[in-house]
Protein backbone atom coordinates (compact mmCIF):
# COMPACT_ATOMS: atom_id res chain seq x y z
CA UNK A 1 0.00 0.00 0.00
CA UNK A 2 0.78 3.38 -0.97
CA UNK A 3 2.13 6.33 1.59
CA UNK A 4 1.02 8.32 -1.05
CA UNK A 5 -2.65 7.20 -0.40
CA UNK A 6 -2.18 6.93 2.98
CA UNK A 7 -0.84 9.32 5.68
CA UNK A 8 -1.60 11.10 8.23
CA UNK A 9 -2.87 15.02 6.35
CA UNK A 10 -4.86 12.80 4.34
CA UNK A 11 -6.60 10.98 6.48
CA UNK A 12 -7.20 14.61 8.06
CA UNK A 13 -8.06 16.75 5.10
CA UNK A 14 -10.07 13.75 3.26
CA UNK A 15 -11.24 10.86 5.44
CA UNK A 16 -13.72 8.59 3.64
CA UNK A 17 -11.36 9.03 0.48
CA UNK A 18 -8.64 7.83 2.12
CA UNK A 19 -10.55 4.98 3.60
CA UNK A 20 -12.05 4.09 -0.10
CA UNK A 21 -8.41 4.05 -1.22
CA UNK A 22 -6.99 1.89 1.60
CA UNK A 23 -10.17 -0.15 0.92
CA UNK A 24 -9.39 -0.82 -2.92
CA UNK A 25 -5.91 -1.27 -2.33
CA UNK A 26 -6.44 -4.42 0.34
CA UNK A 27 -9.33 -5.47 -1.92
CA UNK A 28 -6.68 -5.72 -5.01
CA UNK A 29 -4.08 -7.58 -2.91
CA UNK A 30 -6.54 -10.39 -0.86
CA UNK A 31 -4.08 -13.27 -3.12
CA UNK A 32 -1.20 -12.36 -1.38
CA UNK A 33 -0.21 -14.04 2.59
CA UNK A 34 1.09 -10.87 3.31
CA UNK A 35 0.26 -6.93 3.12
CA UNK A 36 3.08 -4.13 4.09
CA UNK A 37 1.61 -0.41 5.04
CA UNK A 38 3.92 1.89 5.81
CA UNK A 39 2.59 4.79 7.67
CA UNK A 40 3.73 8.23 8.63
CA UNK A 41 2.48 10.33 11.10
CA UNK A 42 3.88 13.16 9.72
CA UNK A 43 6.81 12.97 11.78
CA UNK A 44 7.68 9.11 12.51
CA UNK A 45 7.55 5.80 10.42
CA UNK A 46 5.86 2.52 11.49
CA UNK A 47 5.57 -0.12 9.34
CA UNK A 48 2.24 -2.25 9.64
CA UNK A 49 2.09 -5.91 8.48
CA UNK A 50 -1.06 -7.33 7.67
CA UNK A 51 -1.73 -11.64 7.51
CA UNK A 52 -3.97 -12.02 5.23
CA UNK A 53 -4.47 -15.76 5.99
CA UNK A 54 -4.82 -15.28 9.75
CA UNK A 55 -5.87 -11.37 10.02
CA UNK A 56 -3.21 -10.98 12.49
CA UNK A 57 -1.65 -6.91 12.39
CA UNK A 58 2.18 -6.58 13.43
CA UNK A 59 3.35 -3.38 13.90
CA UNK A 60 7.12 -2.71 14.01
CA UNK A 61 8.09 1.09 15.54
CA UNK A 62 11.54 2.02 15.99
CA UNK A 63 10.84 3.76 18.93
C-alpha cells in the first residue's frame, strides 16, 4: 500500500477518500499471505504488516 494514499494530512483533510483508497488497495491484494503499510504520522515511520491468511496486524516502531 501506498504512503502516497495513505498518511496522516490525508486521512485529516479527506477521510472517507482515504478509507475508499486503503479499501481498494487491500481489496486488489486479498491473493497475497502478506500486506506491508507503511505509515507516517507526519513525523515518525511505522511499518504495519497485515496476515492475510490469519488477520493478524504486526506493527514494528523504531521507537
Amino acid at each position: 500500500m501506498s504512503p502516497l494514499l495513505v498518511n496522516q494530512k490525508l486521512i485529516n483533510e479527506s477521510y472517507k477518500e482515504t478509507c475508499q483508497n486503503m479499501y481498494d488497495s487491500l481489496t486488489r491484494q486479498n491473493y497475497k499471505s502478506y500486506i506491508f503499510i507503511p505509515y507516517n504520522f507526519g513525523y515518525h515511520w511505522i511499518l504495519l504488516i497485515l496476515s492475510v491468511e490469519t488477520g493478524n496486524l504486526i506493527v514494528f516502531d523504531s521507537m
